[in-house]
Protein backbone atom coordinates (compact mmCIF):
# COMPACT_ATOMS: atom_id res chain seq x y z
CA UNK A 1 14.19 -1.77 9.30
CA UNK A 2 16.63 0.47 7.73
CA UNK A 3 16.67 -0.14 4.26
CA UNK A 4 18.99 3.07 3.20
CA UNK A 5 20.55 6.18 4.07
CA UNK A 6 21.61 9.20 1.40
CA UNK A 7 23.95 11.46 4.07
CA UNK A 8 24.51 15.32 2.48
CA UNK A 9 25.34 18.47 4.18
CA UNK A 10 23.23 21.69 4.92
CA UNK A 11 24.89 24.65 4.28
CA UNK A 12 22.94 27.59 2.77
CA UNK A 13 24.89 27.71 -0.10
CA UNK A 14 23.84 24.59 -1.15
CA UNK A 15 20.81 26.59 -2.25
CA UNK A 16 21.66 28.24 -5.62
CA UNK A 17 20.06 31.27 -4.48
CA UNK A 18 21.39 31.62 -1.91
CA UNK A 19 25.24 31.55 -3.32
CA UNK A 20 24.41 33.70 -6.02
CA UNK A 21 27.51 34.02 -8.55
CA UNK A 22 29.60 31.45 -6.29
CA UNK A 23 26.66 28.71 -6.89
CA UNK A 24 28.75 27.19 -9.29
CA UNK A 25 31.36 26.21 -6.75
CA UNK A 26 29.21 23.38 -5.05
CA UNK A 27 28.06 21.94 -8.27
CA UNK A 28 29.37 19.03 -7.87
CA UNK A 29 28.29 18.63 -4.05
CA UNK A 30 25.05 19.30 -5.16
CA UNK A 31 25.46 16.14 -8.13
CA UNK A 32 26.24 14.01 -5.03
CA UNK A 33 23.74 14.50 -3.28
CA UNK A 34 20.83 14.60 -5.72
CA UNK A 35 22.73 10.92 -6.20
CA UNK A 36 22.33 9.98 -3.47
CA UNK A 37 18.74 10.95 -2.41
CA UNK A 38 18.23 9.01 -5.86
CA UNK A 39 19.50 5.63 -4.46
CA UNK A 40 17.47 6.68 -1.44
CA UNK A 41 14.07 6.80 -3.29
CA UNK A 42 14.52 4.09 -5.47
CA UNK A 43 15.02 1.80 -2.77
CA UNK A 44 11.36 1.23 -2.35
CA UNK A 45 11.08 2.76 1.20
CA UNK A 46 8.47 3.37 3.07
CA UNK A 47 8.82 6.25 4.82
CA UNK A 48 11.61 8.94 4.56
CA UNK A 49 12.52 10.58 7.99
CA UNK A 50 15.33 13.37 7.27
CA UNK A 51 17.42 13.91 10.38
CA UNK A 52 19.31 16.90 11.29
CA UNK A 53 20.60 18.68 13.94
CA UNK A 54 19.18 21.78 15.04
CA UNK A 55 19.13 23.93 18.89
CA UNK A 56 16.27 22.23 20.15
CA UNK A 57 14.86 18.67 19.29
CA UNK A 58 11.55 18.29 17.72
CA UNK A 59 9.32 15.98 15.13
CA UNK A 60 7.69 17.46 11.94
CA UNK A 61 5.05 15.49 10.04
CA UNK A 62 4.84 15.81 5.83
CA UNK A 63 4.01 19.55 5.77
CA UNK A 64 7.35 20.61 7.22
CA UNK A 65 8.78 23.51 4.86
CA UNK A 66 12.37 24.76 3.97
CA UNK A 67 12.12 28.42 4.95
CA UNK A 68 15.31 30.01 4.18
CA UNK A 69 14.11 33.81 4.50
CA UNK A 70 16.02 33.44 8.21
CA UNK A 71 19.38 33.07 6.00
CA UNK A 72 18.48 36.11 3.62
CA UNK A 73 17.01 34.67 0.90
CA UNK A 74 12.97 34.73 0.29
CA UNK A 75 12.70 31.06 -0.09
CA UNK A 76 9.97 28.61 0.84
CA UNK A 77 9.52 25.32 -0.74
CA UNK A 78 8.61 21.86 -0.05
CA UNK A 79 6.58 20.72 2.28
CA UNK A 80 2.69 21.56 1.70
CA UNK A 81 1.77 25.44 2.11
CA UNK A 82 0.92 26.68 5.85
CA UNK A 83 3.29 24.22 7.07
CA UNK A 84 5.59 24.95 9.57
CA UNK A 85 9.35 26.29 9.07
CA UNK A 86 11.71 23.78 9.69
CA UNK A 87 15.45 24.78 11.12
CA UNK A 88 18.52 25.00 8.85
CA UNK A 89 19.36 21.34 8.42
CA UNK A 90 16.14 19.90 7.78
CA UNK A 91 14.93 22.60 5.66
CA UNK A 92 17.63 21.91 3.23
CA UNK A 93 17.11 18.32 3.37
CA UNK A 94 13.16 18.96 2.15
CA UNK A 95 15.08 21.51 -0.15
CA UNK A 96 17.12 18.50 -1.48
CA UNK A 97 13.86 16.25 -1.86
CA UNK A 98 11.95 19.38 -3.51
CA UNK A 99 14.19 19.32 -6.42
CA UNK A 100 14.24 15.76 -7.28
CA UNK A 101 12.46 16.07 -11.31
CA UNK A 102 10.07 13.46 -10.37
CA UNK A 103 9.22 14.55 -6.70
CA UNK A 104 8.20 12.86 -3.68
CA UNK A 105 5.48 11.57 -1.96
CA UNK A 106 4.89 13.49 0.97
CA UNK A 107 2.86 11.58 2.48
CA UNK A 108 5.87 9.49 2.90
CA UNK A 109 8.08 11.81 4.37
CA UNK A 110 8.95 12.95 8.23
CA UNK A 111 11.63 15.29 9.67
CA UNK A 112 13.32 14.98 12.82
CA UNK A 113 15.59 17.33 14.97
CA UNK A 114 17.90 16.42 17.10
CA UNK A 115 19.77 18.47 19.82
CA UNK A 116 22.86 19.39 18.38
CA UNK A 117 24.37 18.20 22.46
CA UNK A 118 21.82 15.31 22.36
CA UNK A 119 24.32 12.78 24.09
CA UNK A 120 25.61 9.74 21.77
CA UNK A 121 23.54 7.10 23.73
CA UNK A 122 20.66 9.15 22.75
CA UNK A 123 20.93 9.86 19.31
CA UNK A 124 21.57 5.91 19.14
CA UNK A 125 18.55 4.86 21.12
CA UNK A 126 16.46 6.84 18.63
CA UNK A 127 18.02 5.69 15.47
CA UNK A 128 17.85 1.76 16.62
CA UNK A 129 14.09 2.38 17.89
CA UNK A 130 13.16 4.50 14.66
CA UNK A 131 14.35 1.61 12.45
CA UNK A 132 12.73 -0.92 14.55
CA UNK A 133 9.60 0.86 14.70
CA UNK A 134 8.94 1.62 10.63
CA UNK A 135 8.57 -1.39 7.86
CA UNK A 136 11.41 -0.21 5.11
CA UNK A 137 12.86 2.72 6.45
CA UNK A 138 15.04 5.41 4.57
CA UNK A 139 16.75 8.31 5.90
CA UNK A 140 18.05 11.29 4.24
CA UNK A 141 20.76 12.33 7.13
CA UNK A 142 21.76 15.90 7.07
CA UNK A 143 25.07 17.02 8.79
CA UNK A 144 28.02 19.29 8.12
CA UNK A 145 31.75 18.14 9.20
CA UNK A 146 34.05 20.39 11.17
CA UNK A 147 33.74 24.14 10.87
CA UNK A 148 37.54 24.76 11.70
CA UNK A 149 39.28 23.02 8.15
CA UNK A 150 41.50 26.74 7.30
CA UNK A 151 41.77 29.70 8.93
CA UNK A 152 38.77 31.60 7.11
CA UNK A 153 36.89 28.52 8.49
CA UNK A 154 33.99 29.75 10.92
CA UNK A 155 35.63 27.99 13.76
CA UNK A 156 39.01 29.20 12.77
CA UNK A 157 41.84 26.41 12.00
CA UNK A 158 42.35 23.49 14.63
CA UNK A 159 44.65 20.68 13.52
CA UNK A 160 42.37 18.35 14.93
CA UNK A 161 39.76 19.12 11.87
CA UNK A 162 41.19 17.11 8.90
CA UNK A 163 41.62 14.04 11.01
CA UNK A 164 38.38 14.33 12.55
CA UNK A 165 36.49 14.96 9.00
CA UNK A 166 38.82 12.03 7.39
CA UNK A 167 37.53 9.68 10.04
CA UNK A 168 33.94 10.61 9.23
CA UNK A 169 34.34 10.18 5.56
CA UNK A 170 35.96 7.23 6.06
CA UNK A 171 33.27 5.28 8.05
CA UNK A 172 30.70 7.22 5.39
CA UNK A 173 32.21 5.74 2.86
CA UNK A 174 32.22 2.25 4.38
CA UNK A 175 29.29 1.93 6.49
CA UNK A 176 31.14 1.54 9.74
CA UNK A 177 28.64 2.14 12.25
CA UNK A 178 30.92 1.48 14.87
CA UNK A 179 32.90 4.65 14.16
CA UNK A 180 30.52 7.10 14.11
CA UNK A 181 28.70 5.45 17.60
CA UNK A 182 31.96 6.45 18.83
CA UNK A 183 32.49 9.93 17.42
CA UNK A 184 33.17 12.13 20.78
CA UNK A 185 30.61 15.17 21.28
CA UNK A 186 32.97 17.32 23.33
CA UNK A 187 35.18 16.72 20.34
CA UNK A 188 32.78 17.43 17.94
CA UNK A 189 31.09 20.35 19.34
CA UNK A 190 34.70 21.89 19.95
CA UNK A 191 35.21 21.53 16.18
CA UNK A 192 31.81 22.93 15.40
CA UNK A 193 30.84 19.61 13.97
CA UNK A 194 26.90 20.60 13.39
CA UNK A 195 26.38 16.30 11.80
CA UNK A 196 27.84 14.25 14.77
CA UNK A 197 24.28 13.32 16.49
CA UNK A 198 22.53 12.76 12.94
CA UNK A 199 24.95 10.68 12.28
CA UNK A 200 24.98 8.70 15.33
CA UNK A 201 21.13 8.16 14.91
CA UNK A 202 22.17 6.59 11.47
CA UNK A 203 24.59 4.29 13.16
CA UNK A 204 21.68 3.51 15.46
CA UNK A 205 18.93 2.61 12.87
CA UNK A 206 21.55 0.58 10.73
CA UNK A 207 22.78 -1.76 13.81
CA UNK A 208 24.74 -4.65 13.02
CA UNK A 209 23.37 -5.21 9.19
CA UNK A 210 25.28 -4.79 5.94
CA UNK A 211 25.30 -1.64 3.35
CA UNK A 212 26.74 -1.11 0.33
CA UNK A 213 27.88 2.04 1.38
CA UNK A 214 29.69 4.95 -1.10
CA UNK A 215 31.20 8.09 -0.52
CA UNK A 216 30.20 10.41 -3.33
CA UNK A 217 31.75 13.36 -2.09
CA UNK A 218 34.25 14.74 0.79
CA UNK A 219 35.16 18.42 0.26
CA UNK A 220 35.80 21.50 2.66
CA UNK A 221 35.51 24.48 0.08
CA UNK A 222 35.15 27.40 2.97
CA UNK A 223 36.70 25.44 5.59
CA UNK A 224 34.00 23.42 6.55
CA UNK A 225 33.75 19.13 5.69
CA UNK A 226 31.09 18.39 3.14
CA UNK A 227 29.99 14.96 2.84
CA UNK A 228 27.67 13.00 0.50
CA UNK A 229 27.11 9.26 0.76
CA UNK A 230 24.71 6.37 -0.02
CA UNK A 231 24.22 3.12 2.07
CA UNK A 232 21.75 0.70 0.47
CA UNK A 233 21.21 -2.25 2.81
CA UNK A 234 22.36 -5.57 0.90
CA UNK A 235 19.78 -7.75 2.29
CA UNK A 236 16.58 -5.96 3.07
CA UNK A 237 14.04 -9.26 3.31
């Protein structure tokens, strides 16, 4: 049973290290997040799987490290030493967890990657058996919005962006698991939308119940859609 969800993005420069003078920029997206991975712990879960998207699918048990050194910076934390590298979006997900003051259990933690092309059906499937499969589930969701907001953008400006990022944010924001099941991947992937089968996987393990859901943060500071949000299930008995 999905018992709550903290969504954030991945981007490197999350990491103040690896931003350097600019950290100070994403200050606040880093605020919303660390909020909402603390509305994520203190819902009494029992596990936390982090999602992500990544080239290839795979599974990652409690020793899964954030190994930025790929990015440039010589960063490696999380996780329990020797354990594997995890890719970009996960890693800054255990990054996320890493910093919380009081820590986390890692024995309670999981990673998951999924196929940045994984078709929607999938990504639901595995978010509706996950949830049915674990006792009080939470999920720490990692995904980046469009890549194509401005025309220093990575993808470049496409009109379609802002729409497409304000639809996200909007279902974020109110736990409409509808909307994101429907997100389009040719869509998304055309738009460089690296979140769109994390999030479907969260629309899969939340089903039909009710969330008190909050957006604590929509931005697109290099041209890319940020988002931070909590959902914190309002009956989890």
């Amino acid at each position: 049973m999905l018992v709550a969800a903290a969504v954030c993005p991945h981007p490197p420069l999350l990491v103040p290290e690896m931003a350097g003078a600019a950290a100070g920029e994403l200050d606040g997206l880093r605020a919303a997040c660390d909020e909402a991975i603390r509305r994520l712990v203190e819902a009494d879960v029992e596990l936390i799987l982090v999602v992500g998207g990544a080239e290839q699918a795979g599974e990652y048990g409690p020793d899964g490290r954030c190994d930025l050194r790929p990015y440039g910076a010589d960063l490696v934390c999380g996780g329990r030493p020797g354990g594997p590298s995890l890719p970009l979006s996960l890693s800054i997900g255990a990054w996320l967890l890493h910093r919380r003051p009081a820590g986390v259990d890692l024995d309670r933690v999981r990673h998951r990657a999924l196929a940045f092309d994984a078709p929607a059906a999938e990504c639901l499937r595995l978010g509706e058996r996950a949830a049915r499969r674990t006792g009080r589930l939470g999920l720490l969701v990692m995904g980046d919005g469009s890549a194509c907001r401005s025309e220093k953008a990575p993808g470049y400006l496409d009109e379609r962006a802002e729409p497409y990022d304000a639809e996200v944010a909007r279902a974020l924001g109110r736990a409409d698991t509808a909307a994101l099941a429907a997100l389009d991947p040719g869509l998304s992937a055309e738009l460089g939308a690296a979140g769109r089968a994390a999030w479907q996987f969260l629309a899969g393990a939340a089903g039909d119940a009710g969330y008190d859901a909050a957006l604590l943060a929509h931005q697109a500071p290099y041209g890319v859609g940020y988002f931070a949000a909590s959902w914190v299930r309002t009956r989890a008995d």
